[in-house]
C-alpha atoms as a PDB file:
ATOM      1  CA  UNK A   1      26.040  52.512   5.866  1.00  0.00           C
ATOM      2  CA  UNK A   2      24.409  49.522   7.360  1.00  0.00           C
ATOM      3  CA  UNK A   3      21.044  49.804   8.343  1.00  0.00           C
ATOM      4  CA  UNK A   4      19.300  47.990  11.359  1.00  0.00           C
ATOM      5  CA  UNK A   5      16.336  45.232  11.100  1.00  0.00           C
ATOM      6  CA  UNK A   6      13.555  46.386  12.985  1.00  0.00           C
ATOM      7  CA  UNK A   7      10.500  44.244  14.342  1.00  0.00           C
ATOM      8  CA  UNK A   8       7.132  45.182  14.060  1.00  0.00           C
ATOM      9  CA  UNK A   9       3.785  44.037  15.639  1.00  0.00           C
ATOM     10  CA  UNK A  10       2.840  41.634  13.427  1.00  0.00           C
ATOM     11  CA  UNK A  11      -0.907  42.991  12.799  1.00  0.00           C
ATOM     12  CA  UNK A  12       0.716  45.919  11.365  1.00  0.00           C
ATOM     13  CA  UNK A  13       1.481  44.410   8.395  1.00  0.00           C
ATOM     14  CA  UNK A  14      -1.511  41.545   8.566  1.00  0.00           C
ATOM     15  CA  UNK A  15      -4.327  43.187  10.230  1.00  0.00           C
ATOM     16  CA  UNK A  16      -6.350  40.065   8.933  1.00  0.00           C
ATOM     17  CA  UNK A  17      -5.283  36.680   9.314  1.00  0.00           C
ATOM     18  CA  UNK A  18      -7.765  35.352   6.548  1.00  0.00           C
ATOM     19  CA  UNK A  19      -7.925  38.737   4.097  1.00  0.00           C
ATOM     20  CA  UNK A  20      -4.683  39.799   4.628  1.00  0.00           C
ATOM     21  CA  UNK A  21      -1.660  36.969   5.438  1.00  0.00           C
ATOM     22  CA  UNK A  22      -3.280  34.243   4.287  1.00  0.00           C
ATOM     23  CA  UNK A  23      -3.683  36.105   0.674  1.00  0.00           C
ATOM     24  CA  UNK A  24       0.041  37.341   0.299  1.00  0.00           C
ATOM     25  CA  UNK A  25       0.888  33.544   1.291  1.00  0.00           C
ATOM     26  CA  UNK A  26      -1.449  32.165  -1.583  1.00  0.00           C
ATOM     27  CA  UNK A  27       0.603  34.413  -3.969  1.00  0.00           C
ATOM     28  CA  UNK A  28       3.798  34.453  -2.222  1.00  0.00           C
ATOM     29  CA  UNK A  29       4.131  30.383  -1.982  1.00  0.00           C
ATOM     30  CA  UNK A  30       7.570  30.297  -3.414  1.00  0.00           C
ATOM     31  CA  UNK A  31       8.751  32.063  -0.194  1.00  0.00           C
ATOM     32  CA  UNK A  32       7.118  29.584   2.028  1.00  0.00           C
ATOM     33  CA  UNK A  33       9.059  26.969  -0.150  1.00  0.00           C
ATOM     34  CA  UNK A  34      11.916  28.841  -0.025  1.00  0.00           C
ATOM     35  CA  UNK A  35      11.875  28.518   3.771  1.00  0.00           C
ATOM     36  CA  UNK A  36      11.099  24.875   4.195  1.00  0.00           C
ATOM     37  CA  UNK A  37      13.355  23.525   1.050  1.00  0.00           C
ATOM     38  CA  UNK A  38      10.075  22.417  -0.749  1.00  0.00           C
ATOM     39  CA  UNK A  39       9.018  23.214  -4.515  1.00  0.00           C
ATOM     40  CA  UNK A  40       5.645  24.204  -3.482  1.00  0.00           C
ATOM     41  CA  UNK A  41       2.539  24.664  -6.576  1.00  0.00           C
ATOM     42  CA  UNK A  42      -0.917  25.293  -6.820  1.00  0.00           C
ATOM     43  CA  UNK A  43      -2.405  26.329  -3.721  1.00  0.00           C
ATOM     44  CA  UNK A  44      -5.814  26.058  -2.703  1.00  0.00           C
ATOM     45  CA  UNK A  45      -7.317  28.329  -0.012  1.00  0.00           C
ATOM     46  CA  UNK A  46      -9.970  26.765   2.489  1.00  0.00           C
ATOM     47  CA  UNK A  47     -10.593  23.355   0.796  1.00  0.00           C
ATOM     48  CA  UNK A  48     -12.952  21.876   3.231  1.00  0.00           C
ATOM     49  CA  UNK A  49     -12.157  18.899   5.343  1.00  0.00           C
ATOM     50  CA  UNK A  50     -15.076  17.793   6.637  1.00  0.00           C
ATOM     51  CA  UNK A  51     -16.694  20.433   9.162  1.00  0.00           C
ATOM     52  CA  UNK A  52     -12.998  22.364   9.086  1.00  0.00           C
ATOM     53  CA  UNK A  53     -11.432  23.899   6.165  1.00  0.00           C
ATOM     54  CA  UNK A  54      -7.593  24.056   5.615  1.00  0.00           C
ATOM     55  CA  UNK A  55      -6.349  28.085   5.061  1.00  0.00           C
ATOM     56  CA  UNK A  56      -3.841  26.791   2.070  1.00  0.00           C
ATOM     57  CA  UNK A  57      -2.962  23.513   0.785  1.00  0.00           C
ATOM     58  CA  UNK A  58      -0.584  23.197  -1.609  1.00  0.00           C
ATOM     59  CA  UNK A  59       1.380  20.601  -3.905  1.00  0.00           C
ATOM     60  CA  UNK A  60       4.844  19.143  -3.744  1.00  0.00           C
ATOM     61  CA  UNK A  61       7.292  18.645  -6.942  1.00  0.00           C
ATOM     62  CA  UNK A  62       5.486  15.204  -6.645  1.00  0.00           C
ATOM     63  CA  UNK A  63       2.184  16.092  -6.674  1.00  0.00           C
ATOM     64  CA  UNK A  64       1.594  15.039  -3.112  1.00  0.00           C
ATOM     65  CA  UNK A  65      -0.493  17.101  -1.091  1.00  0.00           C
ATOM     66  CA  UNK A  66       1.068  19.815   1.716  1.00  0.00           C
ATOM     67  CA  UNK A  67      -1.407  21.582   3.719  1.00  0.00           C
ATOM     68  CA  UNK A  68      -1.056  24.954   5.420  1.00  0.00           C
ATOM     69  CA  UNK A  69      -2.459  26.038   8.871  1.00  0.00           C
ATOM     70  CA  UNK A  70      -1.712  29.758   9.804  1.00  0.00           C
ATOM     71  CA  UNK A  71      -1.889  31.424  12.947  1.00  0.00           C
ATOM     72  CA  UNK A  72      -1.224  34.854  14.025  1.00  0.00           C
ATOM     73  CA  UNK A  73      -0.644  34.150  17.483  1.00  0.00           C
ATOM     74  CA  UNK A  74       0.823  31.908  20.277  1.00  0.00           C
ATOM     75  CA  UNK A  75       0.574  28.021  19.082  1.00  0.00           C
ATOM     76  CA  UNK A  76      -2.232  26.356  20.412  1.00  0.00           C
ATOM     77  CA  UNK A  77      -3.785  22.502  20.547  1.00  0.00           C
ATOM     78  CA  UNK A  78      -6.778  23.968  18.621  1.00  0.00           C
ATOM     79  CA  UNK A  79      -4.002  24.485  15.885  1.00  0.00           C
ATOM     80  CA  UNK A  80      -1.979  21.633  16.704  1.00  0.00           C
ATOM     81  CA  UNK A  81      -5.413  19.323  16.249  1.00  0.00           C
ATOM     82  CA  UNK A  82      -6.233  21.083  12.876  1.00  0.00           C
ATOM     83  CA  UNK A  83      -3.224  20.116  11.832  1.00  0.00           C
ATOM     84  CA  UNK A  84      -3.316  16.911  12.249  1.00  0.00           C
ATOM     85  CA  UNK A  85      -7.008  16.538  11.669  1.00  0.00           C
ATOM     86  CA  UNK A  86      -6.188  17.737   8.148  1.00  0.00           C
ATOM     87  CA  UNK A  87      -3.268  15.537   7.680  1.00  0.00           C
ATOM     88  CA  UNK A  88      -5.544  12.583   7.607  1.00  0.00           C
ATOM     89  CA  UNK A  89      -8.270  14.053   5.716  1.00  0.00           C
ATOM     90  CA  UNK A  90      -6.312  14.698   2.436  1.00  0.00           C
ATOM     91  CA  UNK A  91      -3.756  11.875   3.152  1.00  0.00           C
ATOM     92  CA  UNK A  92      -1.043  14.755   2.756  1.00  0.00           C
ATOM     93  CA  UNK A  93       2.563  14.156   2.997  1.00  0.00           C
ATOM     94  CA  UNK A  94       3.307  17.047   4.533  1.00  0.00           C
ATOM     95  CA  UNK A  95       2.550  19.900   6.891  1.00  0.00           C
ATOM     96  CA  UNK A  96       3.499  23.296   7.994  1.00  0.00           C
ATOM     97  CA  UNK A  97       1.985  25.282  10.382  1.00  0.00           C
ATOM     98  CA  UNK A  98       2.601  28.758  10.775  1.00  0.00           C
ATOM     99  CA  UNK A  99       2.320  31.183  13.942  1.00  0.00           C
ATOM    100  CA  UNK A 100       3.097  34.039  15.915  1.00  0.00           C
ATOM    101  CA  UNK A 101       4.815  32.327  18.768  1.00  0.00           C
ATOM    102  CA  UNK A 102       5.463  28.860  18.738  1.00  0.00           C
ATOM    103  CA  UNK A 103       5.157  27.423  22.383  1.00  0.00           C
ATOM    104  CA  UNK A 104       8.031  24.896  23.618  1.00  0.00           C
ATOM    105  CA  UNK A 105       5.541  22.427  24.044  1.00  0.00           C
ATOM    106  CA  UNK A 106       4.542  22.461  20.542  1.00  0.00           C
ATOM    107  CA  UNK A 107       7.752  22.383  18.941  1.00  0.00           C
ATOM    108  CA  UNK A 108       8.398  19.392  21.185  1.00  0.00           C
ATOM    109  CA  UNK A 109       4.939  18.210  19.877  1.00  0.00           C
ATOM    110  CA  UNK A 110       6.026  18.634  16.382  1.00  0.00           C
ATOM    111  CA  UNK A 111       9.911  17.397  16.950  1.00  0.00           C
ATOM    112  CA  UNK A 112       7.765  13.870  18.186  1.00  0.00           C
ATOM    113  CA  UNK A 113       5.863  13.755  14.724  1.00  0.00           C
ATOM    114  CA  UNK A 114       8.888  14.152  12.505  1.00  0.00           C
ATOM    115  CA  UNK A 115      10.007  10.635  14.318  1.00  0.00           C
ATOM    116  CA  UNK A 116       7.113   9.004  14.731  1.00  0.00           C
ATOM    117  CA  UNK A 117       5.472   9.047  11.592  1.00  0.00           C
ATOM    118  CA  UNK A 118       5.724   8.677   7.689  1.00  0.00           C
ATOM    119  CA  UNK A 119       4.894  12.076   6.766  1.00  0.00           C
ATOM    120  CA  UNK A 120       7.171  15.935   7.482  1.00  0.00           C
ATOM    121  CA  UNK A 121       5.813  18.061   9.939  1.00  0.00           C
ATOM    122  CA  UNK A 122       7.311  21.684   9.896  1.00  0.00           C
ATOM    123  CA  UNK A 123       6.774  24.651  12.127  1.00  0.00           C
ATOM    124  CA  UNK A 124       7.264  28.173  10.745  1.00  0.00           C
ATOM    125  CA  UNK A 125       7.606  31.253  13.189  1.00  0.00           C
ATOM    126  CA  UNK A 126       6.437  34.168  11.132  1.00  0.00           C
ATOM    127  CA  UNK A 127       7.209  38.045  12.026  1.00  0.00           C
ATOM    128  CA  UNK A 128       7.030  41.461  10.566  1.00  0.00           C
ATOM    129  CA  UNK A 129      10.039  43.499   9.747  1.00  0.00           C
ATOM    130  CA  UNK A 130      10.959  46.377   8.034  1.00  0.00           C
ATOM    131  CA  UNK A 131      14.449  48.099   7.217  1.00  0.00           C
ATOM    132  CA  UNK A 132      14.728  51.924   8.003  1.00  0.00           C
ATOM    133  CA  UNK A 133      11.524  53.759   6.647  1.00  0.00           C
ATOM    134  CA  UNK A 134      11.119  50.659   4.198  1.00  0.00           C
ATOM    135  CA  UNK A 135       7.381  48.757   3.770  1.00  0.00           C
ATOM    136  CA  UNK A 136       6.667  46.258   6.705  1.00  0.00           C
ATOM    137  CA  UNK A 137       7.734  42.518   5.600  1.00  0.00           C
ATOM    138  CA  UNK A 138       7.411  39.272   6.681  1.00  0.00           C
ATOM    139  CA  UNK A 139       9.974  37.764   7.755  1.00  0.00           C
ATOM    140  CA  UNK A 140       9.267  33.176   8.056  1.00  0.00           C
ATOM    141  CA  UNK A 141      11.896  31.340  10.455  1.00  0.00           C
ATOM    142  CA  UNK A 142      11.824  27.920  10.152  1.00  0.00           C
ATOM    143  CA  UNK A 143      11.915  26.334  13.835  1.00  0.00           C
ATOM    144  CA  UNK A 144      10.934  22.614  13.484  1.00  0.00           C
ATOM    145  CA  UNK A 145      11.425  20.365  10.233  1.00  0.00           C
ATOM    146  CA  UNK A 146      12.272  16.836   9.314  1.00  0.00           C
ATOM    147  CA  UNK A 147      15.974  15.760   8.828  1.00  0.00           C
ATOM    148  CA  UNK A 148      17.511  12.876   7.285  1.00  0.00           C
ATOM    149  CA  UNK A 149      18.381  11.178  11.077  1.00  0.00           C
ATOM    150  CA  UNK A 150      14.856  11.823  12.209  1.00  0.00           C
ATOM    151  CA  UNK A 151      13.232   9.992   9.000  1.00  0.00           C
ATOM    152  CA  UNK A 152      16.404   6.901   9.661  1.00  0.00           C
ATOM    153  CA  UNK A 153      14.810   6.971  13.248  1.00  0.00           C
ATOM    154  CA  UNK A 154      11.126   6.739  11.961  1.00  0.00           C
ATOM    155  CA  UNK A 155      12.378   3.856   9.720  1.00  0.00           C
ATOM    156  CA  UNK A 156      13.981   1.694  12.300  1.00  0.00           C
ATOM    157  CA  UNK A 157      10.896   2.700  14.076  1.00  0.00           C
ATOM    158  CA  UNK A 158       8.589   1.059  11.598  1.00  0.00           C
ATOM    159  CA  UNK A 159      10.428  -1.583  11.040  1.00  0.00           C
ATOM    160  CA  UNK A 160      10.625  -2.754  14.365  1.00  0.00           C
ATOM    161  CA  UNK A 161       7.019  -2.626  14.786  1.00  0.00           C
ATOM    162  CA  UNK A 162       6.526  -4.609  11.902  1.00  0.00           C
ATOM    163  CA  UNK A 163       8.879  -7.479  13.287  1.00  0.00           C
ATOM    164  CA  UNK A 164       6.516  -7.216  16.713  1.00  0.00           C
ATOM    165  CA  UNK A 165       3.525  -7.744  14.832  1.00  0.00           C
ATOM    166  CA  UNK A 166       4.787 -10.729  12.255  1.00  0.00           C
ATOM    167  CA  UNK A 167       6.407 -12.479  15.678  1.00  0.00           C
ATOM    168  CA  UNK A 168       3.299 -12.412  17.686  1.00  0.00           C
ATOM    169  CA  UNK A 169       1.096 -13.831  14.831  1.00  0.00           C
ATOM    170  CA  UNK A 170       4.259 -16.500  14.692  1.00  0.00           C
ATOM    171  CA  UNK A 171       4.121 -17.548  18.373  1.00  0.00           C
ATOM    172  CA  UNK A 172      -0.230 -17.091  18.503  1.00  0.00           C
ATOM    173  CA  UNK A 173       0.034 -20.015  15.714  1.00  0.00           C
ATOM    174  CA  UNK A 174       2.979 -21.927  17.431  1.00  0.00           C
ATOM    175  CA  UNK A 175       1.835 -22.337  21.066  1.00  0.00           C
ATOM    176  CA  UNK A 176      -1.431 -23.448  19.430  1.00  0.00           C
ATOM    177  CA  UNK A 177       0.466 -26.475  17.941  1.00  0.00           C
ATOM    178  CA  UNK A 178       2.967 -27.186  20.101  1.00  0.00           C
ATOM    179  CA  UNK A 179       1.226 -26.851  23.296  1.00  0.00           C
ATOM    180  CA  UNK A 180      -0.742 -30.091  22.045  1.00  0.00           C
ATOM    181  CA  UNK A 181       2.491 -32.138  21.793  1.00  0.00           C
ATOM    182  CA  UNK A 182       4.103 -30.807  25.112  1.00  0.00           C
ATOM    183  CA  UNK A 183       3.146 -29.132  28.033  1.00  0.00           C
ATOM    184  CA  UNK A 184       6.855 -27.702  28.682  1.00  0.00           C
ATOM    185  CA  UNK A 185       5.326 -23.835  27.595  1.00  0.00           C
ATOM    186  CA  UNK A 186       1.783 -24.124  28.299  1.00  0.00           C
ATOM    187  CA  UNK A 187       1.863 -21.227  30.281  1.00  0.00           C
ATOM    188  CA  UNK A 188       3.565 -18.744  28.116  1.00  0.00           C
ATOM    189  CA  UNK A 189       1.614 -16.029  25.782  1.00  0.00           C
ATOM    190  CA  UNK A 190       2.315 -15.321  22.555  1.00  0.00           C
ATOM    191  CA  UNK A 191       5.227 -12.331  22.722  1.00  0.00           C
ATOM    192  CA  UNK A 192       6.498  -9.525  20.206  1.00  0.00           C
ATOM    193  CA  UNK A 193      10.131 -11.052  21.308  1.00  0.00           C
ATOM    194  CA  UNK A 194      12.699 -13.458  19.372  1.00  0.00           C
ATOM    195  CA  UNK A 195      12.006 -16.435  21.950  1.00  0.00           C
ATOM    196  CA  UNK A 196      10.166 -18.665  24.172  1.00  0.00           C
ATOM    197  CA  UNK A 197      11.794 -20.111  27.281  1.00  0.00           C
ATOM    198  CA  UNK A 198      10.484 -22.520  30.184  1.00  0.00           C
ATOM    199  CA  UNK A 199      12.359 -23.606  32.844  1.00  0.00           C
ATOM    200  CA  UNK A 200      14.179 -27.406  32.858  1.00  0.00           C
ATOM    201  CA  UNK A 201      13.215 -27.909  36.887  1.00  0.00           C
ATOM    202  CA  UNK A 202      17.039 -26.442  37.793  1.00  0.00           C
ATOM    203  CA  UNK A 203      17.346 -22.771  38.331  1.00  0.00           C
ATOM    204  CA  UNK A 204      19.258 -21.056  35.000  1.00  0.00           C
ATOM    205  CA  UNK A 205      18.427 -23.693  32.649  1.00  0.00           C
ATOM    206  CA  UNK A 206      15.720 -23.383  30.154  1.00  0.00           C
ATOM    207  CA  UNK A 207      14.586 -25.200  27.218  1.00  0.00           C
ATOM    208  CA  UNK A 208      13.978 -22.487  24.402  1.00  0.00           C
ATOM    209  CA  UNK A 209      12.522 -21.754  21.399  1.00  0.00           C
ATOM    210  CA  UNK A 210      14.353 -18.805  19.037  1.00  0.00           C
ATOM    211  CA  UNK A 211      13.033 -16.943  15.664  1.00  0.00           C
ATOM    212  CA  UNK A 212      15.056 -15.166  13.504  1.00  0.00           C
ATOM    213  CA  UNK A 213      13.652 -13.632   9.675  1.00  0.00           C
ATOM    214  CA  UNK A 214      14.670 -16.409   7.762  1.00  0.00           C
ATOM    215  CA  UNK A 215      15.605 -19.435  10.360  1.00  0.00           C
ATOM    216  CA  UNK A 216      15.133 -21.154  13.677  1.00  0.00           C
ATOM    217  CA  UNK A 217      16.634 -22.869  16.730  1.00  0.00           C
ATOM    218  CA  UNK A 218      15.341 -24.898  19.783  1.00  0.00           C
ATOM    219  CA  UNK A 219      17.965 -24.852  22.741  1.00  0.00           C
ATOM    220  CA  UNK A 220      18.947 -25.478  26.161  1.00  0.00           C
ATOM    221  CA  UNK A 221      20.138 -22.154  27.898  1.00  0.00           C
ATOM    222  CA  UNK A 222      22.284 -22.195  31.391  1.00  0.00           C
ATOM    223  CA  UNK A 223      22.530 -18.597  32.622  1.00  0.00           C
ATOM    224  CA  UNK A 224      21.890 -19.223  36.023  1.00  0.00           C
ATOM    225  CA  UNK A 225      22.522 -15.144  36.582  1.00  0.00           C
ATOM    226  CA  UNK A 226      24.996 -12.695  37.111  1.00  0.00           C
ATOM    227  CA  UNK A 227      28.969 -13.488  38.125  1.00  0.00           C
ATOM    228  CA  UNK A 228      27.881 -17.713  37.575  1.00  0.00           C
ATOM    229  CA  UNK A 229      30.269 -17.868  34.705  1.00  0.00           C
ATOM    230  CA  UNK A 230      32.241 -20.357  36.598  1.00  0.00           C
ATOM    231  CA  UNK A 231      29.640 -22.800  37.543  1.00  0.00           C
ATOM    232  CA  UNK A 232      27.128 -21.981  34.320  1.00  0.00           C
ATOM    233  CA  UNK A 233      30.775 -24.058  32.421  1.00  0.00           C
ATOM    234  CA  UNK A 234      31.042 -26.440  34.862  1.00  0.00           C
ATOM    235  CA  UNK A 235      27.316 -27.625  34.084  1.00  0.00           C
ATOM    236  CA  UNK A 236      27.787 -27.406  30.346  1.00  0.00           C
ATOM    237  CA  UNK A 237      30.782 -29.835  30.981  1.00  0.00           C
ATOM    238  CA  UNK A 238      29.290 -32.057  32.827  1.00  0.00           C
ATOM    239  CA  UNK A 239      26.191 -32.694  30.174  1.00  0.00           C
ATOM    240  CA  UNK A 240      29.451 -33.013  27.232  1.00  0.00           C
ATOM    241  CA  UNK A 241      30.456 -36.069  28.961  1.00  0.00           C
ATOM    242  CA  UNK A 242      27.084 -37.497  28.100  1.00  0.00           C
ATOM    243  CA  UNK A 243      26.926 -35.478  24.594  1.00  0.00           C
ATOM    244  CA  UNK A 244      26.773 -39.209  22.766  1.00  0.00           C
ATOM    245  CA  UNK A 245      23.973 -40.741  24.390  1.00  0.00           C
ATOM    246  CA  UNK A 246      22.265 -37.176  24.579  1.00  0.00           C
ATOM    247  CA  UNK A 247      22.546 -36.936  20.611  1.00  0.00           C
ATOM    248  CA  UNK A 248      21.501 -40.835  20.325  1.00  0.00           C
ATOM    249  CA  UNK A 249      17.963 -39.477  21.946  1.00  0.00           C
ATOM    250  CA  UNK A 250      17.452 -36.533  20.151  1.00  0.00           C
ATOM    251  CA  UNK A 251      18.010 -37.646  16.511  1.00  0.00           C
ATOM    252  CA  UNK A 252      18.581 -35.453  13.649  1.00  0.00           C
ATOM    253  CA  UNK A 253      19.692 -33.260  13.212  1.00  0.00           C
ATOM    254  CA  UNK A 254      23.551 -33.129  15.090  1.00  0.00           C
ATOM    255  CA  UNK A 255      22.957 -30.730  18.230  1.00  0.00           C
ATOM    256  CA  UNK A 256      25.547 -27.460  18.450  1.00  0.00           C
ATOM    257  CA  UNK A 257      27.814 -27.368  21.751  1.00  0.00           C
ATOM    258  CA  UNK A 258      28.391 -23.623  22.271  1.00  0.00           C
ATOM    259  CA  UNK A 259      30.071 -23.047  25.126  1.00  0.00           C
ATOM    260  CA  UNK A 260      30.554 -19.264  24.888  1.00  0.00           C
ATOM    261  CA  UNK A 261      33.866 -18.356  25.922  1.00  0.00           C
ATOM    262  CA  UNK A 262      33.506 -14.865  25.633  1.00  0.00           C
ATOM    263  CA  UNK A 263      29.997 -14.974  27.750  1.00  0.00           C
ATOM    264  CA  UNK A 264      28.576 -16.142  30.987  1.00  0.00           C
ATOM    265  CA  UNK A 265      26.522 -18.743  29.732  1.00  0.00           C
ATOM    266  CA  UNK A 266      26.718 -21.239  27.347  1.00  0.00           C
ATOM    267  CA  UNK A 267      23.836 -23.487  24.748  1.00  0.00           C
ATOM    268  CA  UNK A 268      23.276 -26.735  23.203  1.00  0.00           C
ATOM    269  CA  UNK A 269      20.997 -25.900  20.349  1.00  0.00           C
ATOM    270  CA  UNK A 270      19.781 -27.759  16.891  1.00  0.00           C
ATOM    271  CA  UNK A 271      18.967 -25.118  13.941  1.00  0.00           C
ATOM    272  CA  UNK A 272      17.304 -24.927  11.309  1.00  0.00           C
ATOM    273  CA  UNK A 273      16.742 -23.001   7.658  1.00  0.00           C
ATOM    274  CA  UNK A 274      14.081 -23.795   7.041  1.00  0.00           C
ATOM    275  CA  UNK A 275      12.072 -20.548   7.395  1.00  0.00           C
ATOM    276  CA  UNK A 276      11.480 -18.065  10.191  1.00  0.00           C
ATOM    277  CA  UNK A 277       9.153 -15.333  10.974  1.00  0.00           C
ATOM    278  CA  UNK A 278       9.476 -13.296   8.112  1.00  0.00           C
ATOM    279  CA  UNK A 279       8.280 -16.917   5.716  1.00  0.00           C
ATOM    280  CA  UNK A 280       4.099 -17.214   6.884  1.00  0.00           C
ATOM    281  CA  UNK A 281       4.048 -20.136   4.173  1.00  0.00           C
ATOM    282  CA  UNK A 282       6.396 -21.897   5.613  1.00  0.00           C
ATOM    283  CA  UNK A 283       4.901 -21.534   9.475  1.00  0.00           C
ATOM    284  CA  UNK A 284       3.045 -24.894   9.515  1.00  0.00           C
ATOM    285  CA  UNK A 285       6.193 -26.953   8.935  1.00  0.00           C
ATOM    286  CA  UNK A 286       8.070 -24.620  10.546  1.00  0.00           C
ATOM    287  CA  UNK A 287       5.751 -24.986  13.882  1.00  0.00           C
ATOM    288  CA  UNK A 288       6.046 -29.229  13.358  1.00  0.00           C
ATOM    289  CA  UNK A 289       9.780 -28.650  13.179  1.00  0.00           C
ATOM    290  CA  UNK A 290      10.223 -26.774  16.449  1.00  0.00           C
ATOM    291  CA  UNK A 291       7.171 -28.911  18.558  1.00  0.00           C
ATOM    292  CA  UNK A 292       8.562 -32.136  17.321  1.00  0.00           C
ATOM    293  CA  UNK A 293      12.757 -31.395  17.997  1.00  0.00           C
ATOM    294  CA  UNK A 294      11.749 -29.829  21.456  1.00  0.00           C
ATOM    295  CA  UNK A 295      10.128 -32.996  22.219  1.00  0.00           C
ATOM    296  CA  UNK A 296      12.890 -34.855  21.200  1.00  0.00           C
ATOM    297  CA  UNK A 297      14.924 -32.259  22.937  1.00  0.00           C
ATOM    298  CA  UNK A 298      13.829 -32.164  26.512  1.00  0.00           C
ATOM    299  CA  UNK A 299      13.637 -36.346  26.349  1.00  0.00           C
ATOM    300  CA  UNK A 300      17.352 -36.633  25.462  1.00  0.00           C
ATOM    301  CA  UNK A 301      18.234 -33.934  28.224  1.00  0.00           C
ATOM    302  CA  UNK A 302      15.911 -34.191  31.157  1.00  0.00           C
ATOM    303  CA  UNK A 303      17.234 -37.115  32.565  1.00  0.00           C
ATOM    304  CA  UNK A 304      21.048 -35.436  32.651  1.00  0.00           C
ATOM    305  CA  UNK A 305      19.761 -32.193  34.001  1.00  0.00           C
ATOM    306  CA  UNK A 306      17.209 -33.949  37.083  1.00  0.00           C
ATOM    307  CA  UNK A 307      20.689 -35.696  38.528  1.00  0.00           C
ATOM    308  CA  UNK A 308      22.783 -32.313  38.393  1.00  0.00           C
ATOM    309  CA  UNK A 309      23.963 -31.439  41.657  1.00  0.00           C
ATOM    310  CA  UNK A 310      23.383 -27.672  41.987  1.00  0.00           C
END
């Protein structure tokens, strides 16, 4: 015979959230492991944290730090802010909060963490059960943990707010040189982006600057918008039949004719390896490089591109 699972008010078998759940957790930690797929050790019950004290904080198969926040009830920000209040106090790596009834909000709340930050934030719905005319049990569900695509999000995540932060402190530096050898970008801020553009007088043609980690590139752009394809080719063509005397301005090194088949616009650009955003010690002859070729640049091309009939 099978029997049925029955559910119980949950006071029944925890009249006391402090004396009586938050005990059979301290000495019942393996289950809460169990549940989250973490080898949890040597729990603590309210360490202090400040004003607040933590019900349980425990230790990972690394030693880090996982605190516990119980609740035998509906989730709540009160909670929500403990949790995260004792996050940062023991620098934990790791969090799981317990409760009654976990509201949609904070399971959304929770989802958000797991991809936003460093650390694994779990949410545990606990209940009561019992089996026939067996003793009441708890029974833990876990409803929010992290996964390996959430922590590959947080990653990328990172990482891409890294890059935004190294390529602003590249351009701050940059338009602080460059805008005392030409004018052409004195109007731009420093951006989080890859490049730099200012307009060459004709609409869809820009001289540009472009980063990348480890090199760089100054350029002339024609995109002069959406369905131009035709006429964005016809303009590259007509500056090729002046690409001698164009390269005769410029210099060194030999310019790039990219005419972009496969896209609506097309470039004329001069590279360079020798360093990008990701190479700080290399930034002051990196920012001479890129000043001094765009110079040279917009010389050898502005008279070609004031005479262009469009």
């Amino acid at each position: 015979m099978v029997a049925r699972l029955e559910r119980v008010k949950l006071r029944e078998a925890f009249p006391s959230e402090v004396r009586d759940f938050s005990k059979w957790l301290h000495e019942n930690i393996d289950e809460l492991g169990r549940v989250v797929s973490l080898e949890l050790s040597n729990p603590g019950k309210e360490r202090p944290a400040g004003d607040f004290s933590v019900d349980l904080i425990a230790e990972d198969n690394q030693g880090g730090y996982v605190i516990i926040e119980n609740q035998l009830g509906k989730s709540d920000h009160d909670h929500l802010g403990k949790v995260l209040t004792y996050m940062t106090a023991f620098e934990a790596k790791a969090a799981i909060w317990i409760m009654e009834t976990p509201r949609v909000e904070h399971v959304n709340a929770m989802a958000w963490l797991n991809q936003s930050s460093s650390a694994n934030f779990y949410m545990v719905k606990l209940e009561a059960v019992r089996i026939g005319a067996s003793d009441v049990a708890p029974l833990m569900t876990l409803i929010v943990g992290p996964s390996e695509d959430t922590k590959i999000i947080t990653e990328e995540k990172q990482e891409l707010a890294a890059r935004h932060v190294e390529r602003r402190n590249f351009w701050e530096g940059f338009l602080e040189v460059a805008n005392k050898k030409t004018l052409l970008h004195a109007g731009r801020s420093p951006t989080n982006g890859s490049w730099l553009s200012a307009g060459a007088g004709k609409r869809g043609i820009d001289f540009t600057y472009a980063i990348r980690q480890h090199d760089i590139q100054i350029e002339v752009y024609i995109a002069r918008g959406s369905g131009q394809t035709a006429e964005n080719k016809q303009i590259f063509d007509t500056l090729l039949t002046k690409k001698d005397e164009i390269q005769v301005v410029f210099g060194e090194p030999q310019l790039e004719w990219q005419r972009l088949e496969e896209r609506e616009g097309c470039r004329i650009r001069a590279l360079s390896d020798l360093g990008g955003y990701r190479d700080p010690e290399k930034w002051p002859e990196i920012y001479e490089w890129m000043s001094d070729h765009m110079v040279a640049l917009e010389k050898a091309f502005r008279p070609h591109i004031n005479v262009l009939k469009i």
